[in-house]
C-alpha atoms as a PDB file:
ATOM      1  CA  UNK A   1      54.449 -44.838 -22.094  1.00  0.00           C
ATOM      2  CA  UNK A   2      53.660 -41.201 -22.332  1.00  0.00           C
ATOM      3  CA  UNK A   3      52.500 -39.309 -19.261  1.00  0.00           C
ATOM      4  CA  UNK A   4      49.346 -37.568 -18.184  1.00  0.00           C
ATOM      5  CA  UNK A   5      49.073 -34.003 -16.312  1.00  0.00           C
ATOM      6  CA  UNK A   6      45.815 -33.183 -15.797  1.00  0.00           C
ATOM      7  CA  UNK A   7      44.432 -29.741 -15.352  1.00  0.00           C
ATOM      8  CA  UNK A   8      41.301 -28.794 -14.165  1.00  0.00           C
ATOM      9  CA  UNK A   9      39.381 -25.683 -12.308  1.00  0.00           C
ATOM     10  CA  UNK A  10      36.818 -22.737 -13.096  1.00  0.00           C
ATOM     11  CA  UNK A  11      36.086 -21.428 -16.058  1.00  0.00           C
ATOM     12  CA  UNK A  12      38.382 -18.802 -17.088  1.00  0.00           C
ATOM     13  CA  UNK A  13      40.464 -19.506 -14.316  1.00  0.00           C
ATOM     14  CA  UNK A  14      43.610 -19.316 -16.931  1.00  0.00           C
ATOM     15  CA  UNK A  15      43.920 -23.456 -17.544  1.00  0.00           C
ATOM     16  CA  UNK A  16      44.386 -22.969 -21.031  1.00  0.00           C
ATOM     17  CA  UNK A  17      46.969 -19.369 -20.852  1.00  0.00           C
ATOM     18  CA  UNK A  18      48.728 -21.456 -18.157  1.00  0.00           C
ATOM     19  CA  UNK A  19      49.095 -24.428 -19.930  1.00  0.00           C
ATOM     20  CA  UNK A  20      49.986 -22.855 -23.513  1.00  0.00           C
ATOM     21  CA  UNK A  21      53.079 -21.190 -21.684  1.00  0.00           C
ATOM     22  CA  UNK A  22      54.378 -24.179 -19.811  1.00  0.00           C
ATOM     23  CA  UNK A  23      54.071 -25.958 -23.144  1.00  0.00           C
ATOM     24  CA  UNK A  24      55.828 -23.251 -25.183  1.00  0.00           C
ATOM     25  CA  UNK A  25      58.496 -23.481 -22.502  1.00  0.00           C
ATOM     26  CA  UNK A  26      58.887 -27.171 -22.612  1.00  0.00           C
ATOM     27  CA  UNK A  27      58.579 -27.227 -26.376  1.00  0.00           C
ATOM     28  CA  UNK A  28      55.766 -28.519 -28.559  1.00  0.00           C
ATOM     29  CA  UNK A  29      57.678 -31.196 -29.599  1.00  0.00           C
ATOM     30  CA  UNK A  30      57.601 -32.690 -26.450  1.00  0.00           C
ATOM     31  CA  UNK A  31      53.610 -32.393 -25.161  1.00  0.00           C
ATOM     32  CA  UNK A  32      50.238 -32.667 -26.447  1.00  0.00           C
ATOM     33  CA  UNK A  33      47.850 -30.951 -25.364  1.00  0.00           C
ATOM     34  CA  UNK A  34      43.994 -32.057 -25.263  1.00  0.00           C
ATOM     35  CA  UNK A  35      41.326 -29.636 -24.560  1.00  0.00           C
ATOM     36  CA  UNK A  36      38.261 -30.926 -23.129  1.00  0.00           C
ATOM     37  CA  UNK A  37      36.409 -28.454 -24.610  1.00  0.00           C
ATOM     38  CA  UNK A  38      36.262 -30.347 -27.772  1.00  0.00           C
ATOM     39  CA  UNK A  39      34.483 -33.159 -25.940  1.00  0.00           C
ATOM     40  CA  UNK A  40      31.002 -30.987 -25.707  1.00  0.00           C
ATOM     41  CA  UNK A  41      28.599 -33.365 -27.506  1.00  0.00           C
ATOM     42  CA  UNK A  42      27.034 -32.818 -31.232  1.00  0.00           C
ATOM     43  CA  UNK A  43      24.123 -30.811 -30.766  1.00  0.00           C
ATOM     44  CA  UNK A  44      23.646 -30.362 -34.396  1.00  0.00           C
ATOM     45  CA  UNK A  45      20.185 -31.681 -34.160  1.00  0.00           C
ATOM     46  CA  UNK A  46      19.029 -28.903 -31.871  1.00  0.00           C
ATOM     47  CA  UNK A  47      18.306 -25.135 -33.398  1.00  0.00           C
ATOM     48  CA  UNK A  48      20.979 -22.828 -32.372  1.00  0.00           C
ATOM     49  CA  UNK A  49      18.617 -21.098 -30.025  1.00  0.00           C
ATOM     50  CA  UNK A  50      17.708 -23.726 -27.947  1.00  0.00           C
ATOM     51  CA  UNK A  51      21.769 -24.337 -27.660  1.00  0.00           C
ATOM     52  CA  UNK A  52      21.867 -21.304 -25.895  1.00  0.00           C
ATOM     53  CA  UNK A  53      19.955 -22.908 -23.067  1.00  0.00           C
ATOM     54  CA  UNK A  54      22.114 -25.544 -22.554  1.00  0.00           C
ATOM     55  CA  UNK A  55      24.194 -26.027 -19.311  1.00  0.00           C
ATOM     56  CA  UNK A  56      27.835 -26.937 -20.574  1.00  0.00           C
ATOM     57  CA  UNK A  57      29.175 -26.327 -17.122  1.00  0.00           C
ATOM     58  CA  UNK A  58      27.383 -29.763 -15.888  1.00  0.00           C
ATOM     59  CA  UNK A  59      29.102 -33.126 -17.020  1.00  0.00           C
ATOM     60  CA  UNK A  60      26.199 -34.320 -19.216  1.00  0.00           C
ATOM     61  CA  UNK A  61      27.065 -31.990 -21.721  1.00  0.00           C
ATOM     62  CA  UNK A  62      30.459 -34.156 -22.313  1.00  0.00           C
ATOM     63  CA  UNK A  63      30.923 -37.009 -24.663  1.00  0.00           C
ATOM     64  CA  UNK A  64      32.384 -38.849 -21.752  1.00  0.00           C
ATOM     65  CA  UNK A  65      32.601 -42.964 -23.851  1.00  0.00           C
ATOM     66  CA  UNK A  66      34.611 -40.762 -26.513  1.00  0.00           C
ATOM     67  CA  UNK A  67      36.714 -38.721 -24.206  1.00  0.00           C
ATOM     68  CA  UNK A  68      37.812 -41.767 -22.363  1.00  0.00           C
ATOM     69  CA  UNK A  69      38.192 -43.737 -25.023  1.00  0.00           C
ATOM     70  CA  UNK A  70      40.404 -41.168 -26.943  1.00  0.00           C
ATOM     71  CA  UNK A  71      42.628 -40.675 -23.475  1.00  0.00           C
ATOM     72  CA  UNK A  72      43.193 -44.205 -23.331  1.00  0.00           C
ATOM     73  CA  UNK A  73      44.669 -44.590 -26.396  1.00  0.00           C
ATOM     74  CA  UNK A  74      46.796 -41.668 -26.392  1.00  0.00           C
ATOM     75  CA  UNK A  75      47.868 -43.210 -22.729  1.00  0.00           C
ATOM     76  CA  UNK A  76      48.844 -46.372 -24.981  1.00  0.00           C
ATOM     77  CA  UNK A  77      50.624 -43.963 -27.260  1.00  0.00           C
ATOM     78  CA  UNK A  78      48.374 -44.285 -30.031  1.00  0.00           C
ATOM     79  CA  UNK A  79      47.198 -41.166 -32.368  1.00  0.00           C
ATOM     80  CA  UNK A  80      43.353 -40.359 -32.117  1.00  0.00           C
ATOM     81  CA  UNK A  81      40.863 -38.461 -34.327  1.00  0.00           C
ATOM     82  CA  UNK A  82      40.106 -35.305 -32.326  1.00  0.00           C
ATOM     83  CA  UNK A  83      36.864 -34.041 -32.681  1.00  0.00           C
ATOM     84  CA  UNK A  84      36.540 -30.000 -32.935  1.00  0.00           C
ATOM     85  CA  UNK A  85      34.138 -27.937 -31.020  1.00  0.00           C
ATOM     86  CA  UNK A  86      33.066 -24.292 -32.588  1.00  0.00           C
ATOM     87  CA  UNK A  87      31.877 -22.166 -29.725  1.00  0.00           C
ATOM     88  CA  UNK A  88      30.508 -19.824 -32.492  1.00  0.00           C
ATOM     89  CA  UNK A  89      27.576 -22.875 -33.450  1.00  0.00           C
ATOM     90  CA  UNK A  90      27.828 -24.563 -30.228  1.00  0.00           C
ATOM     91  CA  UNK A  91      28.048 -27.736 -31.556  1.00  0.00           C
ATOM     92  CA  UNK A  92      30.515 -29.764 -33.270  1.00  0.00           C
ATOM     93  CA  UNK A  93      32.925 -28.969 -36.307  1.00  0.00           C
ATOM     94  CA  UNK A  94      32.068 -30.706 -39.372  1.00  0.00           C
ATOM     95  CA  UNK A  95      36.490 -30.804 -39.094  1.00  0.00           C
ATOM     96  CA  UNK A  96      38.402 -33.637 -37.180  1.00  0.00           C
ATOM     97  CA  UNK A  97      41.973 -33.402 -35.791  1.00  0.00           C
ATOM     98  CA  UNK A  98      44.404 -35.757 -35.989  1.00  0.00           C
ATOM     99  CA  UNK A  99      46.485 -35.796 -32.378  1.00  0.00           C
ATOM    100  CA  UNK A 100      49.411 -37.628 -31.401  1.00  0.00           C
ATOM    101  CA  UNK A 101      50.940 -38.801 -28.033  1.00  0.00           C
ATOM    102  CA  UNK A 102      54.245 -37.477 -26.676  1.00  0.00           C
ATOM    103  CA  UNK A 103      55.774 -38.157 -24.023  1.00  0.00           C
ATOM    104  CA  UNK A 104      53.624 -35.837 -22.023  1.00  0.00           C
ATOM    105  CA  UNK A 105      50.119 -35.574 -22.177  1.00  0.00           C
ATOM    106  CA  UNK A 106      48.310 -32.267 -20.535  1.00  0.00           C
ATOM    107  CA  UNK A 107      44.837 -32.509 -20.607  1.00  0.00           C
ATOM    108  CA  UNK A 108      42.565 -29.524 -19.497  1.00  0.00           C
ATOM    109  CA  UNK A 109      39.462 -28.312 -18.747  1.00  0.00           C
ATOM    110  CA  UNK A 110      36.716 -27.960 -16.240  1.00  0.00           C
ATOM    111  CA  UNK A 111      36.029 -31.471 -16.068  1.00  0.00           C
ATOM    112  CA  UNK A 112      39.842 -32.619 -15.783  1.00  0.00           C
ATOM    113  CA  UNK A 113      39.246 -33.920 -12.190  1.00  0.00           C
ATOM    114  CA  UNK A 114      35.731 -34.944 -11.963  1.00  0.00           C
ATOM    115  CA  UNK A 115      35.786 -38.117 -13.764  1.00  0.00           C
ATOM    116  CA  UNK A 116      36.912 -41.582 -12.079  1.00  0.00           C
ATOM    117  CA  UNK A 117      38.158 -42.967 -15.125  1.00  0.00           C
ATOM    118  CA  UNK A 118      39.893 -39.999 -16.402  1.00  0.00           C
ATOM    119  CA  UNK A 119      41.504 -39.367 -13.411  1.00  0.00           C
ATOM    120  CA  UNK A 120      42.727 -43.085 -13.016  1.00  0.00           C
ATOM    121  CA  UNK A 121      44.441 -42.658 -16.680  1.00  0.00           C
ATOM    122  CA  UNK A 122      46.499 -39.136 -15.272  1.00  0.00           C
ATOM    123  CA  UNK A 123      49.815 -39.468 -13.462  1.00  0.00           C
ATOM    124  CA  UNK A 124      49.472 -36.444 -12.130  1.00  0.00           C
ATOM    125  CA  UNK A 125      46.511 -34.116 -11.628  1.00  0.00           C
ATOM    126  CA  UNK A 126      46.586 -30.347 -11.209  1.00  0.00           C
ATOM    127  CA  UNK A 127      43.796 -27.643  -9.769  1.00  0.00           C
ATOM    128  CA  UNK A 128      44.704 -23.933 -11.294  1.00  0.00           C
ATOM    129  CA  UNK A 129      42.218 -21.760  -8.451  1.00  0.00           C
ATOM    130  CA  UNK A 130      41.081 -17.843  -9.001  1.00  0.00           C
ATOM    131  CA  UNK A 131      38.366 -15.837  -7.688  1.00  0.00           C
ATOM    132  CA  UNK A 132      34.938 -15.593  -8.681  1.00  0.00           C
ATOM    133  CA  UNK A 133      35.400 -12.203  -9.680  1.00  0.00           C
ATOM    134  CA  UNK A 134      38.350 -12.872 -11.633  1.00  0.00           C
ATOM    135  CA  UNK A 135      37.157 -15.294 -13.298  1.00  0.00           C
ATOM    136  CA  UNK A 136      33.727 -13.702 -14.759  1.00  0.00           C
ATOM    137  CA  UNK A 137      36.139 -10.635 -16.177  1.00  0.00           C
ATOM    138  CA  UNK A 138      38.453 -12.969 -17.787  1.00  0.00           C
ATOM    139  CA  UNK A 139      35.276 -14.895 -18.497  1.00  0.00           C
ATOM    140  CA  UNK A 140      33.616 -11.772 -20.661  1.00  0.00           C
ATOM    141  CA  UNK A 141      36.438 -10.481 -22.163  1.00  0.00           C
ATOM    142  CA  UNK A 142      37.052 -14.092 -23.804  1.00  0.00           C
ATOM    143  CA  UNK A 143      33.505 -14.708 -24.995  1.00  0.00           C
ATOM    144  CA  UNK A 144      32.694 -11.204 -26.080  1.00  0.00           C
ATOM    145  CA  UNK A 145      36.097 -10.570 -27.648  1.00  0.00           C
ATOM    146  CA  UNK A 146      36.603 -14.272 -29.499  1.00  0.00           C
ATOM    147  CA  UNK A 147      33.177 -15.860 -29.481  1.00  0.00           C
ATOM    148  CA  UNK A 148      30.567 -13.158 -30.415  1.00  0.00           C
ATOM    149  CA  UNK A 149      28.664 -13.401 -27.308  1.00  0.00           C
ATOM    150  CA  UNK A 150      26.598 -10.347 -25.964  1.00  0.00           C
ATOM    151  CA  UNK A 151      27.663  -8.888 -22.213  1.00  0.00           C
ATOM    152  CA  UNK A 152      23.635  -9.707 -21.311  1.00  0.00           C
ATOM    153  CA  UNK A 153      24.314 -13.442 -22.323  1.00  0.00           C
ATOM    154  CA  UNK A 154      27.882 -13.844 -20.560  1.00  0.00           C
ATOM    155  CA  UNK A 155      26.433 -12.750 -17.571  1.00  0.00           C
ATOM    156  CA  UNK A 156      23.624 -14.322 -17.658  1.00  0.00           C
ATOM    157  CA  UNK A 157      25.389 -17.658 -18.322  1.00  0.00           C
ATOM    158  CA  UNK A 158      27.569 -17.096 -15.299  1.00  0.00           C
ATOM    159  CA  UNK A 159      24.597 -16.627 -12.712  1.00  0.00           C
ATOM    160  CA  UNK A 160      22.816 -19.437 -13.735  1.00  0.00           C
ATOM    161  CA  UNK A 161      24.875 -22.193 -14.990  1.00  0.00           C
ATOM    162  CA  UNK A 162      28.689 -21.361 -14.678  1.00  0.00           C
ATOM    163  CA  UNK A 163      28.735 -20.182 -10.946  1.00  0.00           C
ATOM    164  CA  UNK A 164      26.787 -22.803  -9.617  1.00  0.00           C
ATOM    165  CA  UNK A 165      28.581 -25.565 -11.534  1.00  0.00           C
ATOM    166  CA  UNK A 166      31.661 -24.396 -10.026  1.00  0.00           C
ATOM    167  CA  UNK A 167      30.660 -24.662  -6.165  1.00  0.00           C
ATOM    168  CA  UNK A 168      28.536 -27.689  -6.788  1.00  0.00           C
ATOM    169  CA  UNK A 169      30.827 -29.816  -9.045  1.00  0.00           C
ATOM    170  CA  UNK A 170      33.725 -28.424 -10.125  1.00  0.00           C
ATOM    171  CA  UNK A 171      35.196 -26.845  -6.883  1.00  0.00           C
ATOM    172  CA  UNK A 172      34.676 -30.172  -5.171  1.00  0.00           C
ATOM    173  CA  UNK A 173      37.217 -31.985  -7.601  1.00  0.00           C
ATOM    174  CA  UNK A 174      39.948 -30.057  -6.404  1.00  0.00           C
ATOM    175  CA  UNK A 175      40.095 -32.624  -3.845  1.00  0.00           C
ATOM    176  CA  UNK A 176      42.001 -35.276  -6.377  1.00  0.00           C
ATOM    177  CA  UNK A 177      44.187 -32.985  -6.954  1.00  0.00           C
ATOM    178  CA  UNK A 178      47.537 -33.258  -6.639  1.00  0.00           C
ATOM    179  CA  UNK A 179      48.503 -29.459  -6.231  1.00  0.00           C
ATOM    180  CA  UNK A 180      46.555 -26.408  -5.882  1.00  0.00           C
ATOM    181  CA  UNK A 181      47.841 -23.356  -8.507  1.00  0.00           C
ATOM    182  CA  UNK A 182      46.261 -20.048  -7.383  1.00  0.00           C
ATOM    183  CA  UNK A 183      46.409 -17.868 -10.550  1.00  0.00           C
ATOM    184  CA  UNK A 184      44.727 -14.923  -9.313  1.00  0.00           C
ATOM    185  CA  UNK A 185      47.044 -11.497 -10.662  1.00  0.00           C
ATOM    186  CA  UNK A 186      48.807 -10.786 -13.546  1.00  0.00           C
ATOM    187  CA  UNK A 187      51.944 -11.619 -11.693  1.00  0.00           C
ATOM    188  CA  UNK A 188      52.206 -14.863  -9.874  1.00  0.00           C
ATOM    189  CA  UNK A 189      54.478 -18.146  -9.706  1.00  0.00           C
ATOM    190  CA  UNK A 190      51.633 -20.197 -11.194  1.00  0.00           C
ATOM    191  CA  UNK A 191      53.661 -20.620 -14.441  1.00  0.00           C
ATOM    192  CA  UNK A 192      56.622 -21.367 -12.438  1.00  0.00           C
ATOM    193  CA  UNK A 193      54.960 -23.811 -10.510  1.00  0.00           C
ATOM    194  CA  UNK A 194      53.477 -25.941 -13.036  1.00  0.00           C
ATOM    195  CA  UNK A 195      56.472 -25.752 -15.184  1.00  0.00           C
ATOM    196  CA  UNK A 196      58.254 -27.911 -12.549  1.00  0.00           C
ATOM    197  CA  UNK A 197      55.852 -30.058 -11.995  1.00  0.00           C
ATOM    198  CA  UNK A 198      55.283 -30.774 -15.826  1.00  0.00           C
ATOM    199  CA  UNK A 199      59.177 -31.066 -16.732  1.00  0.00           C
ATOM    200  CA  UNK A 200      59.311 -33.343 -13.619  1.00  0.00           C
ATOM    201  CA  UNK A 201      56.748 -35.971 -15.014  1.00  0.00           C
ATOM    202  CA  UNK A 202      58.445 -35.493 -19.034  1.00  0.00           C
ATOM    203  CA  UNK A 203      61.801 -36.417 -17.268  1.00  0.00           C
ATOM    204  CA  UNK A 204      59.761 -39.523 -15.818  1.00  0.00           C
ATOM    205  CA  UNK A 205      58.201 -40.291 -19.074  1.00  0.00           C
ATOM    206  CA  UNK A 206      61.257 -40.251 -20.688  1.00  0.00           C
ATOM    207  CA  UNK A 207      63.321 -42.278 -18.176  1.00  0.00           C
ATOM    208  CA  UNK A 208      60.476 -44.775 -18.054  1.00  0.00           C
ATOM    209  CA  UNK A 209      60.186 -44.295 -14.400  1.00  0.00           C
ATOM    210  CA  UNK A 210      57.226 -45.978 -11.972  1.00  0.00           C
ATOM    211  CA  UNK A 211      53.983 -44.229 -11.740  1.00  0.00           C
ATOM    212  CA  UNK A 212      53.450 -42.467  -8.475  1.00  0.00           C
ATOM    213  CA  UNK A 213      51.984 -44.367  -5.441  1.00  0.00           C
ATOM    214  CA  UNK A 214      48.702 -45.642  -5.512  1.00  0.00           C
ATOM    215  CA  UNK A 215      46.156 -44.666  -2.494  1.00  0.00           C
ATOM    216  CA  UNK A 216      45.992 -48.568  -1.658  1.00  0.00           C
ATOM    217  CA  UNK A 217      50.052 -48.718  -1.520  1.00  0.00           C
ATOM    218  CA  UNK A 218      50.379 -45.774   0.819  1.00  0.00           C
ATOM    219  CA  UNK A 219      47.811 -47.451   3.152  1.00  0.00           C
ATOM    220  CA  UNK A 220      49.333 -51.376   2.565  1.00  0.00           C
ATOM    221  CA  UNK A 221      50.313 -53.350   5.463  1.00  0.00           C
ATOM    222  CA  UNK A 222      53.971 -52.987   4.176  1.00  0.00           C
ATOM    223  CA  UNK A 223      53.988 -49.156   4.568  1.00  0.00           C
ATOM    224  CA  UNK A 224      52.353 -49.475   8.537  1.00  0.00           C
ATOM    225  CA  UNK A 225      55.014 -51.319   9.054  1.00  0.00           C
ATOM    226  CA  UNK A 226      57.425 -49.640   7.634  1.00  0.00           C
ATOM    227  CA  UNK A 227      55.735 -46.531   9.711  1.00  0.00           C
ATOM    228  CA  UNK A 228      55.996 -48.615  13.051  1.00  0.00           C
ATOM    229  CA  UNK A 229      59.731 -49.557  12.770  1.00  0.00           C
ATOM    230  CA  UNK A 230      59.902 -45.958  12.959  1.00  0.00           C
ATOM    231  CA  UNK A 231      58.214 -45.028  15.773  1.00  0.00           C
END
């Protein structure tokens, strides 16, 4: 059964240039990536102005049935029909992708650690942390430079929607995580750090090795006693 890393944090807070590295370092062969990006719902029924307005740092804006669904079957090491999100139209590719499992599965994006269900299916979940301020530059050189946005509108977005999404919903799910990647400088151990931590859980995957502990096993009565015998 393949594994599952999940990554989540900020926007722009280098998920994606983090992950793309470990995974060139691990070799493609061996992960799949899934970008929750793609998830965004269809909005090809609303005019491409009134897309602008939309909040895509909340989780309504995610096809959550399909995103679980489509991480559950990878999980079972089934291949899944992708679907493809253009930032351009913000909405939907008329395009599909064809994905399948490996033995590791890295899944990113803002929402990586919010949802219950999604974070049930990872093995192991991951929070990649940089500052607000970091974030917005790396956040307007992306969507100026690759997805035709105006500096007005990237700021804008930020103030309202992207900022406040952070503190309010995102931040918070840094709590599941696992471990905490700060990734804020050019020059940092953040690629180190999750390389380890990824080639640990492919060595598991491969192996066949138990999932980690489950919250309820590290409180059972077996561990307390274990704990006493101890003290």
């Amino acid at each position: 059964m393949p594994s599952i890393v999940l990554v989540g944090g900020g926007s722009s807070s280098g998920k994606t240039y983090l992950t793309h590295q470990v995974i060139e370092a691990l070799g493609p062969e061996n992960v799949t990536l899934l970008t929750l990006d793609d998830y965004y719902k269809d909005q090809s029924d609303i005019p491409l102005a009134e897309r602008y307005n939309v909040n895509y740092d909340h989780p309504r804006a995610f096809d959550w049935p399909l995103m679980r669904k489509q991480l559950k079957m990878l999980k079972e090491g089934k291949p899944i029909e992708k679907p493809i999100y253009d930032f351009v139209t913000l909405t939907r590719s008329d395009k599909t992708e064809i994905v399948e499992p490996k033995s590791l599965i890295v899944v990113e994006g803002i929402m990586a650690l919010v949802d219950k269900t999604v974070r049930d299916l990872g093995d192991v979940a991951v929070f990649i942390q940089a500052s607000a301020e970091r974030r917005l530059l790396r956040r307007l050189i992306r969507d100026v430079k690759e997805r035709g946005r105006t500096f007005e509108n990237v700021v804008k977005q930020y103030f309202s929607t992207v900022q406040p999404m952070y503190d309010e919903i995102v931040k918070p799910s840094s709590i599941y995580a696992d471990l905490i990647v700060n990734n804020d400088g050019v020059k940092n151990l953040a690629v180190d750090v999750l390389k380890l931590v990824m080639e640990r859980q492919l060595a598991k995957a491969k192996d066949g090795t138990p999932e980690k502990k489950t919250m309820a096993e590290e409180f059972s009565d077996a561990a307390f006693a274990d704990m006493l015998k101890g003290a």
